[in-house]
N, C-alpha and C. Protein backbone atom coordinates (compact mmCIF):
# COMPACT_ATOMS: atom_id res chain seq x y z
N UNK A 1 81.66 -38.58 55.64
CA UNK A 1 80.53 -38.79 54.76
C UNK A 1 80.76 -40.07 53.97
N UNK A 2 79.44 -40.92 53.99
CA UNK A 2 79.78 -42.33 53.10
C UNK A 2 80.23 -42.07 51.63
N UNK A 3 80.64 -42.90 50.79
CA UNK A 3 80.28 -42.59 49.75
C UNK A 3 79.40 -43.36 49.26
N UNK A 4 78.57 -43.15 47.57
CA UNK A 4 77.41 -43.46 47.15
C UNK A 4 78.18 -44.62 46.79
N UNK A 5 77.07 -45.46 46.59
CA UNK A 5 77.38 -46.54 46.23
C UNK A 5 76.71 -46.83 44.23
N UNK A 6 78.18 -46.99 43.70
CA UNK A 6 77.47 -47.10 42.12
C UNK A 6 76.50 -48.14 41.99
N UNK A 7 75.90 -49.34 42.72
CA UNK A 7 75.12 -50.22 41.87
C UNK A 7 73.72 -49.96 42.85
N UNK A 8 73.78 -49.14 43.44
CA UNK A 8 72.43 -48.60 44.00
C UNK A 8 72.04 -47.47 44.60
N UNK A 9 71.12 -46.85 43.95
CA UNK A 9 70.77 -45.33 44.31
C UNK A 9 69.38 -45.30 45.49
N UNK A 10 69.52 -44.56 46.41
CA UNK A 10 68.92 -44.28 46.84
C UNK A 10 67.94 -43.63 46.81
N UNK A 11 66.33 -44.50 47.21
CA UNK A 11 64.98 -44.26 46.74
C UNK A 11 64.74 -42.22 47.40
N UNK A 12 64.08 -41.58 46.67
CA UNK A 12 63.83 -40.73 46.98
C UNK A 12 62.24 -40.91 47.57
N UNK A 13 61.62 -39.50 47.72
CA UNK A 13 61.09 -39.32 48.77
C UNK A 13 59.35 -40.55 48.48
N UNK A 14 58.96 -40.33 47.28
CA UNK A 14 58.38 -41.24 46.28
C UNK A 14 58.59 -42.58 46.77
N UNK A 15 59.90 -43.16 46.15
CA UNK A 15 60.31 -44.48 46.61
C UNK A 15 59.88 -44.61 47.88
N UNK A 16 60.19 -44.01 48.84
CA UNK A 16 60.49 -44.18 50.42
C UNK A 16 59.06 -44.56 50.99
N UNK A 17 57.91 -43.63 50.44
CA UNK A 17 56.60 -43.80 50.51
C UNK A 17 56.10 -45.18 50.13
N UNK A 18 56.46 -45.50 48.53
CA UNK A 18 56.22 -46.47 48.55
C UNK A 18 56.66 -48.17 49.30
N UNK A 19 57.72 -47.75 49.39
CA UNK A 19 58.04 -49.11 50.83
C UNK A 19 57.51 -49.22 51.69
N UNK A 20 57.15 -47.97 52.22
CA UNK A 20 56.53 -48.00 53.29
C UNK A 20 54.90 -48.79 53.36
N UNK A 21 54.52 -48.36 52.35
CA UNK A 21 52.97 -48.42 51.82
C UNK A 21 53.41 -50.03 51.91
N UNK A 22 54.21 -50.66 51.10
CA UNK A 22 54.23 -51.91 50.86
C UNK A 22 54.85 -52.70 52.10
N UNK A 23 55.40 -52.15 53.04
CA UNK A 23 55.69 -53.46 53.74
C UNK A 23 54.53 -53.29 54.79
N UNK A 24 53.96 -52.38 54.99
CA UNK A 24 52.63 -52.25 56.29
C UNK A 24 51.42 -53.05 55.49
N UNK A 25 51.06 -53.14 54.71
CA UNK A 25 50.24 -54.09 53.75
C UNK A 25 50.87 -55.28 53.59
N UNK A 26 52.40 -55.42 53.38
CA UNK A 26 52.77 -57.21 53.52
C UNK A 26 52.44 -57.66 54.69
N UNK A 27 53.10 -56.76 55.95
CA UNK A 27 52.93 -57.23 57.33
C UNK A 27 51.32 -57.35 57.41
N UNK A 28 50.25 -56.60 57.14
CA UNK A 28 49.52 -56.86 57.71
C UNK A 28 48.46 -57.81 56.72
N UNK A 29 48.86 -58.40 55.68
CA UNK A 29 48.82 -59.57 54.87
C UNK A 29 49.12 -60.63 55.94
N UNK A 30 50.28 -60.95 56.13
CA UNK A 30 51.13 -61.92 56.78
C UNK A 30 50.25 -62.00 57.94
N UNK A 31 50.02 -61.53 58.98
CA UNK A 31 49.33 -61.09 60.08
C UNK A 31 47.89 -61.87 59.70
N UNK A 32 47.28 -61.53 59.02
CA UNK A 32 45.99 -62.27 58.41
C UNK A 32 45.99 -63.30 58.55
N UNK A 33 47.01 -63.94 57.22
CA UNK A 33 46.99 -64.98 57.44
C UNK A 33 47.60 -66.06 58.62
N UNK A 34 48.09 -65.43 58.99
CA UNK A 34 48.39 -66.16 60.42
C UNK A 34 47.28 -66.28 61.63
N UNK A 35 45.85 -65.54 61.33
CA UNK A 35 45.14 -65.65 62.40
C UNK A 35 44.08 -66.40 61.51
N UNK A 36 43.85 -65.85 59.96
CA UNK A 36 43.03 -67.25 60.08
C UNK A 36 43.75 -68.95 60.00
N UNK A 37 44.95 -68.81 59.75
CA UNK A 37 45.59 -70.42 59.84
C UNK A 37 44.62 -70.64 61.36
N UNK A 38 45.47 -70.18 62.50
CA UNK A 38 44.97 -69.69 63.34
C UNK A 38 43.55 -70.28 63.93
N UNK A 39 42.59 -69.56 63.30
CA UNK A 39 40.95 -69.61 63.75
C UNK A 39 40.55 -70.81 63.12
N UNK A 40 40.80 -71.42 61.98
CA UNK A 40 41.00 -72.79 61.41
C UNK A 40 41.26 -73.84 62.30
N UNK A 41 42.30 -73.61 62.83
CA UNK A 41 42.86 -74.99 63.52
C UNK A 41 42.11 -74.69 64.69
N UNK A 42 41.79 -73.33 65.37
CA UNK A 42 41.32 -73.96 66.71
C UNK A 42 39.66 -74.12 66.27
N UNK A 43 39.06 -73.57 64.91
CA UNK A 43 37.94 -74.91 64.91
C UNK A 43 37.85 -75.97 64.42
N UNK A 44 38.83 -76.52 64.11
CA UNK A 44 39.01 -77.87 63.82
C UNK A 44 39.50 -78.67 65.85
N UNK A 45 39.97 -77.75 66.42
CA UNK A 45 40.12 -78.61 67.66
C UNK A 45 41.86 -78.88 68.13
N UNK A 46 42.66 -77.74 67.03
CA UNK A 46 43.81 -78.73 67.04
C UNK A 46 45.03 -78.46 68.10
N UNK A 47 44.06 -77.29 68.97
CA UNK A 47 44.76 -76.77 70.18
C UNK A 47 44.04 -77.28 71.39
N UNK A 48 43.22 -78.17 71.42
CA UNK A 48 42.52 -79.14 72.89
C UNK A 48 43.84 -79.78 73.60
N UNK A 49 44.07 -79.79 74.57
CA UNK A 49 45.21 -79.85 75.28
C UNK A 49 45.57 -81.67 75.68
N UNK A 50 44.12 -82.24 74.58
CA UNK A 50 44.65 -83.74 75.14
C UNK A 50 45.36 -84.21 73.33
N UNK A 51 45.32 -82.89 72.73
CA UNK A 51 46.12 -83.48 71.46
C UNK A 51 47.29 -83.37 71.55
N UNK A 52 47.95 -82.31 72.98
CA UNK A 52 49.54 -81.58 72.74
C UNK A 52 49.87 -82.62 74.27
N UNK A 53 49.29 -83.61 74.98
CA UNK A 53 49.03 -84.04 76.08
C UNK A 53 50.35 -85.34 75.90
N UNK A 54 50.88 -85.80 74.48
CA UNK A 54 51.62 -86.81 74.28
C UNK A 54 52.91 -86.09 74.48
N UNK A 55 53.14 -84.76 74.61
CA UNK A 55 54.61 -84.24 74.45
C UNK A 55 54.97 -84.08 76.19
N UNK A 56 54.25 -83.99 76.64
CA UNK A 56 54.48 -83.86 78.19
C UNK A 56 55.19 -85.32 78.85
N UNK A 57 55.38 -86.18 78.48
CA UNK A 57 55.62 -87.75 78.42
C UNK A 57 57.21 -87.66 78.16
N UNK A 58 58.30 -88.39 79.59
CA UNK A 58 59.42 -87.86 79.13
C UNK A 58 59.93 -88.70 78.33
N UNK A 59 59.27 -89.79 77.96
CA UNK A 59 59.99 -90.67 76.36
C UNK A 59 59.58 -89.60 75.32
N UNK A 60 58.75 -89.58 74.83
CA UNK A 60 58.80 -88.13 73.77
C UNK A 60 59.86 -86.85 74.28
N UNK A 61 59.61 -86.72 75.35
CA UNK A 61 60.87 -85.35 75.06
C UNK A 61 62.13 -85.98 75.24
N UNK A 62 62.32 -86.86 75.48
CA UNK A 62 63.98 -87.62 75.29
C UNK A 62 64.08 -87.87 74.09
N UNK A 63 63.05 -88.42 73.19
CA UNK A 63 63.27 -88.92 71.52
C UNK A 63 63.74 -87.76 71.23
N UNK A 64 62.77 -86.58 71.23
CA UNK A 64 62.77 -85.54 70.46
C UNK A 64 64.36 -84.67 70.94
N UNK A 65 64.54 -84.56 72.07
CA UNK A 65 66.18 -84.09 72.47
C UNK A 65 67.28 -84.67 72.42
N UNK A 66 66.73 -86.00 71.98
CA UNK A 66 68.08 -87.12 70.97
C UNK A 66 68.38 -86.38 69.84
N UNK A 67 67.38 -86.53 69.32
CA UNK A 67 66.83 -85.96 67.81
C UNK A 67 67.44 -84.95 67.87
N UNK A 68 67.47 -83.83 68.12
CA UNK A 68 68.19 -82.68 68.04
C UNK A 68 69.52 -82.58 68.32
N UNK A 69 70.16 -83.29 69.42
CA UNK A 69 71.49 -83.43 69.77
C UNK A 69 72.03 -83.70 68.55
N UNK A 70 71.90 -84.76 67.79
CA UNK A 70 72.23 -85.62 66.66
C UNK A 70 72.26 -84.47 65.41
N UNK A 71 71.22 -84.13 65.43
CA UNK A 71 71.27 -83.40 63.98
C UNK A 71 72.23 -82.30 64.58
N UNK A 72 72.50 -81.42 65.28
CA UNK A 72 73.01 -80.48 66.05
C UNK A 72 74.45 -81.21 65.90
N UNK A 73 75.17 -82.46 66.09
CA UNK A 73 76.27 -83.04 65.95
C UNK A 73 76.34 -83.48 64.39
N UNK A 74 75.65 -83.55 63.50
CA UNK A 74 76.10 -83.56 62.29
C UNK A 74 75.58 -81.83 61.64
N UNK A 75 75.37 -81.25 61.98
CA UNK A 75 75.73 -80.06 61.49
C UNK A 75 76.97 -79.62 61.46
N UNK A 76 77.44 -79.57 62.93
CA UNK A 76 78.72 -79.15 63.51
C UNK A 76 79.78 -80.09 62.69
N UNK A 77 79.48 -81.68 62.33
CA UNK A 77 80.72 -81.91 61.50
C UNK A 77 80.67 -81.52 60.21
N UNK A 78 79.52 -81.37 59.66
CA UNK A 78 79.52 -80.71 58.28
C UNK A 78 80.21 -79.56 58.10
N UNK A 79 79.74 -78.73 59.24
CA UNK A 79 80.34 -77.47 58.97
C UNK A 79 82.29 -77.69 59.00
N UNK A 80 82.66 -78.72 60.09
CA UNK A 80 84.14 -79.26 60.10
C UNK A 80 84.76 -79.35 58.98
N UNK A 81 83.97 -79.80 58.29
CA UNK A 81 84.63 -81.00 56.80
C UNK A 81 84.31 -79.59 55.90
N UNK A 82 83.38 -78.70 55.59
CA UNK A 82 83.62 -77.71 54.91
C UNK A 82 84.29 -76.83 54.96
N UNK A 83 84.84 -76.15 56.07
CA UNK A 83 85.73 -75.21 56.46
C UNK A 83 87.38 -76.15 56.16
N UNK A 84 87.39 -77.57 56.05
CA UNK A 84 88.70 -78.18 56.22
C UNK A 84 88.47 -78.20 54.47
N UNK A 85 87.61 -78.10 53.81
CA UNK A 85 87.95 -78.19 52.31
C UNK A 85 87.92 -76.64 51.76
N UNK A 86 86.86 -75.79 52.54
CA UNK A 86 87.25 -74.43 51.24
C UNK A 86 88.34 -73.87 52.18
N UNK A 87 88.91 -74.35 53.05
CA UNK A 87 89.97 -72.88 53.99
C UNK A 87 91.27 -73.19 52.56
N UNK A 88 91.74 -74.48 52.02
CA UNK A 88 92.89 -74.81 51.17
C UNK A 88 92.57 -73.73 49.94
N UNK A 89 91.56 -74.13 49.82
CA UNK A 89 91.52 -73.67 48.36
C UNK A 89 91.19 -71.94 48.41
N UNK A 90 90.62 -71.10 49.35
CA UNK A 90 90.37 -70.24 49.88
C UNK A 90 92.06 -69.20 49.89
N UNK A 91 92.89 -70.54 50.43
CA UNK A 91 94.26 -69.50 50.59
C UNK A 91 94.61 -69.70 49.09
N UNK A 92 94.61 -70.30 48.20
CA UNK A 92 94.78 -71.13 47.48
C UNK A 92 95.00 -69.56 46.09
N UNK A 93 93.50 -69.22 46.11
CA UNK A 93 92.99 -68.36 45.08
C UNK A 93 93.56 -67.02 45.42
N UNK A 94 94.02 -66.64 46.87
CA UNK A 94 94.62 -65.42 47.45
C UNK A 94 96.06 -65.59 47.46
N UNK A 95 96.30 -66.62 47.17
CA UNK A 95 98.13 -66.41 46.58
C UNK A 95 98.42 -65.64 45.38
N UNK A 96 99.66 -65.05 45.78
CA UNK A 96 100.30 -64.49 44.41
C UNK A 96 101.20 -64.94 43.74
N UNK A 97 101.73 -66.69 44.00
CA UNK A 97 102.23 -67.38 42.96
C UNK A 97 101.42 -68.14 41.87
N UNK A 98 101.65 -67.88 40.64
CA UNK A 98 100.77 -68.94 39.35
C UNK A 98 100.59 -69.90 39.74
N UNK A 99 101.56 -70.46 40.40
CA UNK A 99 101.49 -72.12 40.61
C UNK A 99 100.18 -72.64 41.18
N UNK A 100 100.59 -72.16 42.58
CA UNK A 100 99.40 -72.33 43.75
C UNK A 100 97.72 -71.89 43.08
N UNK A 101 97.94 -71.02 42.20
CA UNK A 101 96.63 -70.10 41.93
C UNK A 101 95.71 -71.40 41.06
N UNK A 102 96.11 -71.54 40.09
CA UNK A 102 96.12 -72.41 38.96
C UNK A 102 95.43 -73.65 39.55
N UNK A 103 95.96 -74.11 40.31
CA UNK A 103 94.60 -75.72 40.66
C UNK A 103 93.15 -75.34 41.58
N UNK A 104 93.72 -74.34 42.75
CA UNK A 104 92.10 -74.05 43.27
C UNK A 104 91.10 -73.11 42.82
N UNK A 105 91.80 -72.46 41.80
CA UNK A 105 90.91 -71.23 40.81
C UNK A 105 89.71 -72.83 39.67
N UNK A 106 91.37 -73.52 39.28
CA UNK A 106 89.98 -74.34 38.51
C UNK A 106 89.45 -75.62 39.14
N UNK A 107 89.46 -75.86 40.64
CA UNK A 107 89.31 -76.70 41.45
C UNK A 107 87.37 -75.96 41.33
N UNK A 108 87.62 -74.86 41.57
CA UNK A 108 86.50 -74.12 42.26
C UNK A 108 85.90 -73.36 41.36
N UNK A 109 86.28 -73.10 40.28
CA UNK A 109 85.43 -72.98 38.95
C UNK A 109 84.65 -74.21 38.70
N UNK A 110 85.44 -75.21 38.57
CA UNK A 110 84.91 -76.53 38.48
C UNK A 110 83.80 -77.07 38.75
N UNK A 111 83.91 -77.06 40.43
CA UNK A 111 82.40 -77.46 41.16
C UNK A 111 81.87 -76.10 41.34
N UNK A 112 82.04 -75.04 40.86
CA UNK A 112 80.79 -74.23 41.09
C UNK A 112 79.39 -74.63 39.85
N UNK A 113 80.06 -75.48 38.43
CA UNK A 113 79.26 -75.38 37.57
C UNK A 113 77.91 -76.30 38.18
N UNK A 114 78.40 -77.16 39.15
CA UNK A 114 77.47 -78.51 39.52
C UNK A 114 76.73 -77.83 40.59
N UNK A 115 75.61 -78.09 40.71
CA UNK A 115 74.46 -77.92 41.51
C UNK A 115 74.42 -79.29 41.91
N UNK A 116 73.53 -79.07 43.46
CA UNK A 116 72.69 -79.73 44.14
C UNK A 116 71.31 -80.70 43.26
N UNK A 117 71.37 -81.96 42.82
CA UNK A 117 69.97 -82.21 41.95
C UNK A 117 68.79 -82.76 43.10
N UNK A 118 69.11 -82.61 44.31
CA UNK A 118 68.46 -83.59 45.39
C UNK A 118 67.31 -82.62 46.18
């Protein structure tokens, strides 16, 4: 048997109803609006097949599968260069000498205060 979990109780029979009620009304919110986006664009025209007629052209699908390779290769080093900076400090905070503890505890207190301004 699990045990309960202290920072959340489980909705009774009430609760349960009400989720329910609410996500079949989000979904079928969401759903809406997706058909009139939908009925919009195709009377505006924006599914006529000589507007989607430039992607069939293999210089566009070579740009566009450059394009992706690239971003797809700087993801992958981002993710490199992040895993090569929090794995130090990561063992860093799971040591049980003061020494070691002491620079990546306030390495990483540090930059947690700074946000993203971009």
């Amino acid at each position: 048997m699990s045990r309960p979990n202290p920072l959340y109780e489980a909705p009774g029979p009430v609760g349960r109803m009400r989720q329910r009620i609410v996500s079949v009304v989000s979904a079928l919110a969401v759903c809406g609006l997706l058909a009139v986006i939908g009925m919009r664009l195709a009377a505006s025209g924006q599914f006529e097949a000589d507007k989607w007629a430039i992607f069939l052209h293999w210089g566009t699908a070579k740009f566009l599968f450059d394009g992706l390779v690239s971003t797809l290769e700087a993801a992958a080093c981002a993710a490199l260069v992040a895993f090569a900076m929090a794995f130090p400090l990561a063992l860093g905070r799971l040591s049980k000498r003061c020494g070691s503890v002491s620079w990546p505890a306030r390495t990483s207190s540090f930059s947690a205060r700074f946000h993203c301004c971009c």
